[in-house]
C-alpha atoms as a PDB file:
ATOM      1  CA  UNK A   1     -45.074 -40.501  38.548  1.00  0.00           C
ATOM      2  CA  UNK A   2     -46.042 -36.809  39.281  1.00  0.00           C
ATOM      3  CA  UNK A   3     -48.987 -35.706  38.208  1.00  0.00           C
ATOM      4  CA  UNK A   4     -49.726 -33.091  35.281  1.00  0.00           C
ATOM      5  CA  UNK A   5     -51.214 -29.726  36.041  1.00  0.00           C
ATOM      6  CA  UNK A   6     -53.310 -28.698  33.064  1.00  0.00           C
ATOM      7  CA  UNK A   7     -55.504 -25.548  32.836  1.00  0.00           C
ATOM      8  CA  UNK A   8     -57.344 -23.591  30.406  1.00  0.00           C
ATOM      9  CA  UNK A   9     -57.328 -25.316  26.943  1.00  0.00           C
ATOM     10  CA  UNK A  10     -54.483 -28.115  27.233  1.00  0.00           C
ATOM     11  CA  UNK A  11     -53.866 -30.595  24.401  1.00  0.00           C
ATOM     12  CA  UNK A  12     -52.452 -34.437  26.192  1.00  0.00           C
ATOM     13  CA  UNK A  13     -51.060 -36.948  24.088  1.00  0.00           C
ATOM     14  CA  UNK A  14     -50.439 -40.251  24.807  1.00  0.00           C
ATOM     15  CA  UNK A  15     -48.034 -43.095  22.753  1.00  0.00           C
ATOM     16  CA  UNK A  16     -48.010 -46.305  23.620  1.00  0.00           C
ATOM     17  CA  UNK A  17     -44.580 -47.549  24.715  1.00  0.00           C
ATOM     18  CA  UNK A  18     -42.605 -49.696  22.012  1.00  0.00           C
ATOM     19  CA  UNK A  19     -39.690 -51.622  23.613  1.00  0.00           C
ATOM     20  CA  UNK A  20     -37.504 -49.399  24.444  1.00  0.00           C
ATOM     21  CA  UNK A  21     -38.373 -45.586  26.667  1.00  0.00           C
ATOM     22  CA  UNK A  22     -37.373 -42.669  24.051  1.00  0.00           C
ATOM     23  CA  UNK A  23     -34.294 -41.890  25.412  1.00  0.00           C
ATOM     24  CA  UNK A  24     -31.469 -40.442  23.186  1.00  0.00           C
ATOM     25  CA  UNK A  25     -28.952 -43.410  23.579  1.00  0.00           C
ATOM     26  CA  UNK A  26     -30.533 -46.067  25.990  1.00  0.00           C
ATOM     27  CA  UNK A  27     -28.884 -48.747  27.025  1.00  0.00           C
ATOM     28  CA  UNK A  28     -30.168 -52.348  26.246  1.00  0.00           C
ATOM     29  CA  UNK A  29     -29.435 -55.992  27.238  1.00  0.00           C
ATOM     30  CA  UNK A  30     -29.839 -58.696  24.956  1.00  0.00           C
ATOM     31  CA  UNK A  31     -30.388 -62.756  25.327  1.00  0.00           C
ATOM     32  CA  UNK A  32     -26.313 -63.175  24.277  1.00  0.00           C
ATOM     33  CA  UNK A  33     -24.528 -60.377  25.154  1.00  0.00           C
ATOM     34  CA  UNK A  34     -23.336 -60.051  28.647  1.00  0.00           C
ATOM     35  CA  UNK A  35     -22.970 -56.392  28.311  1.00  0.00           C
ATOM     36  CA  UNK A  36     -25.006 -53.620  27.962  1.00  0.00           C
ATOM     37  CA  UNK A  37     -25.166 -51.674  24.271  1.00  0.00           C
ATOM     38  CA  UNK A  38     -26.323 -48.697  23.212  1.00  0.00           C
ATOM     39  CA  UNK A  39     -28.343 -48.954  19.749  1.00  0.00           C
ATOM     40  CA  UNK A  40     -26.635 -46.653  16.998  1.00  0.00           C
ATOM     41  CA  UNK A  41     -28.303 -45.075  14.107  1.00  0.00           C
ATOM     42  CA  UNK A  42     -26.489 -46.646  11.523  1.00  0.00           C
ATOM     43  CA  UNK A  43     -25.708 -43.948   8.688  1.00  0.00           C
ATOM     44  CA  UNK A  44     -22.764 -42.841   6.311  1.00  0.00           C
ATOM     45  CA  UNK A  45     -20.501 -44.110   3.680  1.00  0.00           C
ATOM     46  CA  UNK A  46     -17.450 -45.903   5.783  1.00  0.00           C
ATOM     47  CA  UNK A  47     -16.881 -49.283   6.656  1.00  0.00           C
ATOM     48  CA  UNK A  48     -16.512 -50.901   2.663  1.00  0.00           C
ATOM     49  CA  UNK A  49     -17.939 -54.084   2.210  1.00  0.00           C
ATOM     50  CA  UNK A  50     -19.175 -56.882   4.185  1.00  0.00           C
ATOM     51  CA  UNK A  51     -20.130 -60.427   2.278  1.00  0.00           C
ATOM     52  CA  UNK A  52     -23.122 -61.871   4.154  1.00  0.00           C
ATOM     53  CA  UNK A  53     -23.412 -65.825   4.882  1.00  0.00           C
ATOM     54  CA  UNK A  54     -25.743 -67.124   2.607  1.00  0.00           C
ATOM     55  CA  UNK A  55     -29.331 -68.413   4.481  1.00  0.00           C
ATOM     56  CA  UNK A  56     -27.969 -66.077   7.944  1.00  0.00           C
ATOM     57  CA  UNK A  57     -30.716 -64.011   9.164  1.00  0.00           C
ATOM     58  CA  UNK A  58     -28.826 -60.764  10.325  1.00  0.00           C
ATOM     59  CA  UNK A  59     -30.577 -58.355  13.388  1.00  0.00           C
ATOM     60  CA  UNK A  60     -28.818 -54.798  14.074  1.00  0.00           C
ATOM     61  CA  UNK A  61     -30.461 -52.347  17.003  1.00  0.00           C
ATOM     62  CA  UNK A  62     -31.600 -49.311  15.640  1.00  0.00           C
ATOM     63  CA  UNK A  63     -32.927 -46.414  16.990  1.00  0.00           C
ATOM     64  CA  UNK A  64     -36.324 -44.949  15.119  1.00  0.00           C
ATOM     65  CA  UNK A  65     -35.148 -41.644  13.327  1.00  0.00           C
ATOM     66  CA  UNK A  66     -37.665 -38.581  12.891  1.00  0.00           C
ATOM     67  CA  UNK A  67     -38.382 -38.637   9.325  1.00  0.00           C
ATOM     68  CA  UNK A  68     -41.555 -37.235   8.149  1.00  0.00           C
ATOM     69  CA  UNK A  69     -42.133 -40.053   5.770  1.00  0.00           C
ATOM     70  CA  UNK A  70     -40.383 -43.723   6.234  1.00  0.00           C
ATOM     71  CA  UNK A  71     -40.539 -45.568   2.462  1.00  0.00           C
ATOM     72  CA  UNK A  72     -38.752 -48.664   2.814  1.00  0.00           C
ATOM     73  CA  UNK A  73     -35.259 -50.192   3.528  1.00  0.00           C
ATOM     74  CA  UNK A  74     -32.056 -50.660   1.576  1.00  0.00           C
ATOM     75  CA  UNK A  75     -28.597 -51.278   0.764  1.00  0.00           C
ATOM     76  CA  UNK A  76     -25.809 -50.822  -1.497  1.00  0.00           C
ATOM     77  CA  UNK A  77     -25.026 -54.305  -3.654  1.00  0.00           C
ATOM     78  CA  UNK A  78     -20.880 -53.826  -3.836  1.00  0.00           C
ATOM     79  CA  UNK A  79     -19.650 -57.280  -5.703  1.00  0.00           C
ATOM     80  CA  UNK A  80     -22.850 -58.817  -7.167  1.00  0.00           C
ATOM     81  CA  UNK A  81     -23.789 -62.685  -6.747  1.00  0.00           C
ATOM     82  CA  UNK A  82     -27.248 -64.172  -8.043  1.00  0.00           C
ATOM     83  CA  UNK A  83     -29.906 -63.839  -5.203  1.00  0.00           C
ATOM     84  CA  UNK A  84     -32.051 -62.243  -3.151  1.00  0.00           C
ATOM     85  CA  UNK A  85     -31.893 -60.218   0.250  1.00  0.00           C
ATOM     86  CA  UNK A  86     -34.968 -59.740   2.562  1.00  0.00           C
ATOM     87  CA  UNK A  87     -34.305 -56.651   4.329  1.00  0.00           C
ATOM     88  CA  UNK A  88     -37.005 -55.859   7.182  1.00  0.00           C
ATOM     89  CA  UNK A  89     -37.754 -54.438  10.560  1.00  0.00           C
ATOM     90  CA  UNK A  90     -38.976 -55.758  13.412  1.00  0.00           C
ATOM     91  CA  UNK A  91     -40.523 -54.549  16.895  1.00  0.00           C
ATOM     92  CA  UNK A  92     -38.489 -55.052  19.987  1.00  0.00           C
ATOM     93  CA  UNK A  93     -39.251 -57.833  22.414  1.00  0.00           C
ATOM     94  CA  UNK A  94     -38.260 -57.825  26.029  1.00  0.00           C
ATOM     95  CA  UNK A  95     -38.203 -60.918  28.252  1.00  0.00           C
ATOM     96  CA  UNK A  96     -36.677 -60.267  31.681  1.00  0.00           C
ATOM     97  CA  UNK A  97     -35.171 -57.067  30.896  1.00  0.00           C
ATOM     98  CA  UNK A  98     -33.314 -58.636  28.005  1.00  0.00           C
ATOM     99  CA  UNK A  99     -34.415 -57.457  24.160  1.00  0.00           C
ATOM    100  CA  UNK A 100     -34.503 -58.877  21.015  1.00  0.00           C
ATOM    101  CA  UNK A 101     -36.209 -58.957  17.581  1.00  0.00           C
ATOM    102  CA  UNK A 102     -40.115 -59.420  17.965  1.00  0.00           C
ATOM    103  CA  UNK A 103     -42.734 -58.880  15.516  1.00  0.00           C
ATOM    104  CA  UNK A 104     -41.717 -58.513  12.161  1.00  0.00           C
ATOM    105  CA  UNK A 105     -43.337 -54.880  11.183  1.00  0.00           C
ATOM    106  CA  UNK A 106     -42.242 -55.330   7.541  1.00  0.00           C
ATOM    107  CA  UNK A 107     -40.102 -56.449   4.752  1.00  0.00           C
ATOM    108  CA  UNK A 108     -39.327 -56.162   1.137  1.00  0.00           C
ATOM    109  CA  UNK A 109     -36.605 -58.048  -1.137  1.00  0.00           C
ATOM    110  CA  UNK A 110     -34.115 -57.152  -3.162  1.00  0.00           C
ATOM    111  CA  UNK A 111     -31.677 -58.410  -6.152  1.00  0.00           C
ATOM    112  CA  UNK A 112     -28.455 -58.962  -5.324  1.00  0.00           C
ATOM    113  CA  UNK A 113     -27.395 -59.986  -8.866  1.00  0.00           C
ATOM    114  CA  UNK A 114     -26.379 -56.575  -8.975  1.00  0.00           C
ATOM    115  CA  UNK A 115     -24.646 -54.016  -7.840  1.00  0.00           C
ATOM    116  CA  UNK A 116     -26.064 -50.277  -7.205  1.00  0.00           C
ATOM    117  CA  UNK A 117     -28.369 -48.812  -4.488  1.00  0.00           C
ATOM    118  CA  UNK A 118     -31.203 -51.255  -4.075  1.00  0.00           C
ATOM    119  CA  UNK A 119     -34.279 -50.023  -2.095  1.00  0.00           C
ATOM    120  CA  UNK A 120     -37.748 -52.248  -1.327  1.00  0.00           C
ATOM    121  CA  UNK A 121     -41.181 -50.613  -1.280  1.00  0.00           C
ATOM    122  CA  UNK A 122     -42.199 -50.960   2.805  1.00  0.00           C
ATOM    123  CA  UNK A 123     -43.953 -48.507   4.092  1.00  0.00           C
ATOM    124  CA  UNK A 124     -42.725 -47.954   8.144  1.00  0.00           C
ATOM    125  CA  UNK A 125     -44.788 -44.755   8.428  1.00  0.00           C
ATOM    126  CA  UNK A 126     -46.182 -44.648  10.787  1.00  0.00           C
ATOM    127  CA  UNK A 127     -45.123 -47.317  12.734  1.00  0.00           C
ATOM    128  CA  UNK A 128     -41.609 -46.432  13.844  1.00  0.00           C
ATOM    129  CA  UNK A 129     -41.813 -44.135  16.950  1.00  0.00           C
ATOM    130  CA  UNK A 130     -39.091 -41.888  17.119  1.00  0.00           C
ATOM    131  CA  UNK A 131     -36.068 -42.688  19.524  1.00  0.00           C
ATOM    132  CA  UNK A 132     -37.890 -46.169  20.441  1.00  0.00           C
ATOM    133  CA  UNK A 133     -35.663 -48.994  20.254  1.00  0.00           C
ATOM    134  CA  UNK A 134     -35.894 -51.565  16.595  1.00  0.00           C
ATOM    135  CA  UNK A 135     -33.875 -53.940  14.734  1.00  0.00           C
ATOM    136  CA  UNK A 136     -32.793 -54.037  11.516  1.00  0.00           C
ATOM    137  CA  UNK A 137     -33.160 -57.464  10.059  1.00  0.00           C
ATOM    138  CA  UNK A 138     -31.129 -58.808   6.753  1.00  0.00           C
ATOM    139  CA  UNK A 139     -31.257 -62.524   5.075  1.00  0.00           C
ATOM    140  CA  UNK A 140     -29.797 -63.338   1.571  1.00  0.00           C
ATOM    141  CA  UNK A 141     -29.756 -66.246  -0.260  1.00  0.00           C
ATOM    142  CA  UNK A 142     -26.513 -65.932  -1.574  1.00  0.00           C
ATOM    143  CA  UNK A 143     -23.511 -64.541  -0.559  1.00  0.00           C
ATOM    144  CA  UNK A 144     -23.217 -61.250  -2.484  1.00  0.00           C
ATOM    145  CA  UNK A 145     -20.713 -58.490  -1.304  1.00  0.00           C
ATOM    146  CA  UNK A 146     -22.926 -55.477   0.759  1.00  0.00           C
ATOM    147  CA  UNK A 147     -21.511 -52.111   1.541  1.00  0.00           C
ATOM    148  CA  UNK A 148     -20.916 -52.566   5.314  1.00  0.00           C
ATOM    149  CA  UNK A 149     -20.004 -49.993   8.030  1.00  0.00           C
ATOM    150  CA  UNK A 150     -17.126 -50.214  10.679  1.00  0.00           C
ATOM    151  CA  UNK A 151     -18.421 -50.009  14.128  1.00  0.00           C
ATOM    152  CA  UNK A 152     -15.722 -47.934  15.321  1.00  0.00           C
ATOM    153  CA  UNK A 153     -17.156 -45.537  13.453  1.00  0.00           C
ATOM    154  CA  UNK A 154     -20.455 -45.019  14.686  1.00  0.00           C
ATOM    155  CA  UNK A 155     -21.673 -42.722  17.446  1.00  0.00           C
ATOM    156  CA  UNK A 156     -22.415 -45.134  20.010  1.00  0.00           C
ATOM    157  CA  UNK A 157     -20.480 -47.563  18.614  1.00  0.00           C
ATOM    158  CA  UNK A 158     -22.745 -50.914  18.273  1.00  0.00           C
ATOM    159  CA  UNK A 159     -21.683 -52.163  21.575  1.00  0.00           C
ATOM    160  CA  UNK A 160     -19.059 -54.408  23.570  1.00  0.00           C
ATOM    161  CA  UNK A 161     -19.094 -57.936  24.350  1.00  0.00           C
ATOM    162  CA  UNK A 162     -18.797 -59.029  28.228  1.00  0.00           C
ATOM    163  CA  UNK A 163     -14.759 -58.291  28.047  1.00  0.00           C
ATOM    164  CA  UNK A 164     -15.341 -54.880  27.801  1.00  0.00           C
ATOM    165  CA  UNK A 165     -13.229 -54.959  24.520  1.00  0.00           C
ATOM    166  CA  UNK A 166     -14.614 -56.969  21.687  1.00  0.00           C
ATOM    167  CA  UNK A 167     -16.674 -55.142  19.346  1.00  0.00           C
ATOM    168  CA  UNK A 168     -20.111 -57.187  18.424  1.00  0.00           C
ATOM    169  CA  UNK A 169     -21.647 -55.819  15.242  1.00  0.00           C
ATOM    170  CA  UNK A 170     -24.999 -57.784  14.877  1.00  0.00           C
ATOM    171  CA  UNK A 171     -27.436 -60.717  16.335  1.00  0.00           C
ATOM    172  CA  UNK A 172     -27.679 -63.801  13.907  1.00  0.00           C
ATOM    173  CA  UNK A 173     -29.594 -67.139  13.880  1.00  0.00           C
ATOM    174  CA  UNK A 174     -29.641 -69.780  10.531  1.00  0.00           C
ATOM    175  CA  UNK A 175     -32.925 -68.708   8.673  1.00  0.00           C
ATOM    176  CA  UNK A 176     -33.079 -68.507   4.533  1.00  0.00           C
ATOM    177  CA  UNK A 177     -35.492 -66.015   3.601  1.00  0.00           C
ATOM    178  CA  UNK A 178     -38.161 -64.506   3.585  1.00  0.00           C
ATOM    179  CA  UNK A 179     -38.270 -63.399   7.013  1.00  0.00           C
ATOM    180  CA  UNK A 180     -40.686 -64.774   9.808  1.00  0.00           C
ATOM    181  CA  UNK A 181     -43.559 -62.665  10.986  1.00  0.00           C
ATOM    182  CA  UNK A 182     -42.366 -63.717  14.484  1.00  0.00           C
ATOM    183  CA  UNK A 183     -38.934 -63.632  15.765  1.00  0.00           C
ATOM    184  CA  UNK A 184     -39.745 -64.368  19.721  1.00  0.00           C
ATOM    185  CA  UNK A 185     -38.654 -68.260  18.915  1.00  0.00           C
ATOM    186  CA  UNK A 186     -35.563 -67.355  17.594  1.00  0.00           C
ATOM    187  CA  UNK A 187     -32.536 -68.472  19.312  1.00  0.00           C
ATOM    188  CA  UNK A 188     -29.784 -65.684  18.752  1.00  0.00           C
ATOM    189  CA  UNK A 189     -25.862 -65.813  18.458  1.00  0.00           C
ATOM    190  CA  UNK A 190     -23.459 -62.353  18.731  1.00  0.00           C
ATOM    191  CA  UNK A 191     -21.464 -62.108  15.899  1.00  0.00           C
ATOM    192  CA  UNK A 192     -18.212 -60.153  16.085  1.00  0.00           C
ATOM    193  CA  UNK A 193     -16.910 -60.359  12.509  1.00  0.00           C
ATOM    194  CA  UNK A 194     -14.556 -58.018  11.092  1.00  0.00           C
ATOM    195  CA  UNK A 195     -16.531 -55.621  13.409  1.00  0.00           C
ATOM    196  CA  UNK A 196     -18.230 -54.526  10.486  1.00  0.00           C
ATOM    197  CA  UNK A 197     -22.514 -54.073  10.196  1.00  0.00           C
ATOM    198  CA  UNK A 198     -24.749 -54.643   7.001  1.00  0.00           C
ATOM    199  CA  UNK A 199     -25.029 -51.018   6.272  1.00  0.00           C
ATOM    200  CA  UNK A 200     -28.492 -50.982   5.675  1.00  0.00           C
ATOM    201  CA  UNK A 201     -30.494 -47.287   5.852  1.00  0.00           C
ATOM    202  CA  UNK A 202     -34.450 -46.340   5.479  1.00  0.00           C
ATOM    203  CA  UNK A 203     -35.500 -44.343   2.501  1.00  0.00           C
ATOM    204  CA  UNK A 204     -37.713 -41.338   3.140  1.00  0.00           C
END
């Protein structure tokens, strides 16, 4: 690139690049879908709810949001069933262009016997760059009701499959909890569901 032109007293920093250049919406490719998607930042209170498959590990794109302060991960519990949820997130791994969940940065669990707001104690801060590319990662041992989120109602909307038309709304692979520390060996399906997302959020 072009070099920098510094004078008098100039202050340089330098981040190290985490999977994805921070662009406001880039676009990604991933091992199953054909198409390119741009990673929403899943927020809001639309969508109702969305009952996981029991022992399904679950991997949205996200895009890092600039918090000061990044607590932990949750979700809403909507119809309760006995069980627990490992909610996480991991680094983004690129093999020939395509991404995909990496290194798990963290995780916490939750009880899904019942319902209300249920938040883990993970500390992402300060590991999640702003605007770099992540993935939200969801497993539950049971098949509770979740508050989910309609893709069509996001801003990019999750993404397209390679019709053009299909809305995907996550990554999954069979995996009971808790949640590997490395995801690189996972082999990934596109799931197109009720074009619905776990509606999971990070607590600040």
């Amino acid at each position: 690139g072009s070099p920098i032109n510094l004078s008098g007293t100039s202050k340089l920093i330098v981040t190290p690049h985490h999977g994805s250049p921070p662009l406001a919406s880039p676009a990604v490719r991933t091992p199953v879908i054909a198409a390119h998607f741009n990673p929403a930042n899943m927020a809001g209170n639309v969508g109702g709810s969305l009952t996981p498959t029991a022992n399904r590990l679950y991997a949205m794109p996200i895009l890092a949001p600039a918090y000061p302060a990044l607590t932990g991960v949750g979700l809403v519990v909507t119809s309760a069933v006995a069980g627990t949820a490992y909610i996480g997130v991991a680094e983004s791994y690129c093999v020939n262009g395509q991404f995909a969940p990496g290194n798990l940065l963290g995780q916490g669990s939750v009880n899904v016997g019942t319902t209300g707001v249920k938040t883990d104690t993970a500390s992402y801060d300060p590991v999640l760059k702003p605007g770099h590319l992540y993935w939200w990662l969801l497993t539950c041992t049971s098949a509770a009701g979740i508050r989910g989120l309609a893709a069509s109602n996001q801003s990019p909307i999750l993404g397209f499959g390679s019709d053009g038309i299909t809305s995907y709304t996550w990554l999954y692979a069979a995996q009971a909890g808790p949640i590997p520390a490395d995801l690189t060996g996972v082999t990934w399906s596109m799931g197109t569901a009720g074009n619905t997302a776990p509606h999971l959020f990070l607590t600040s």
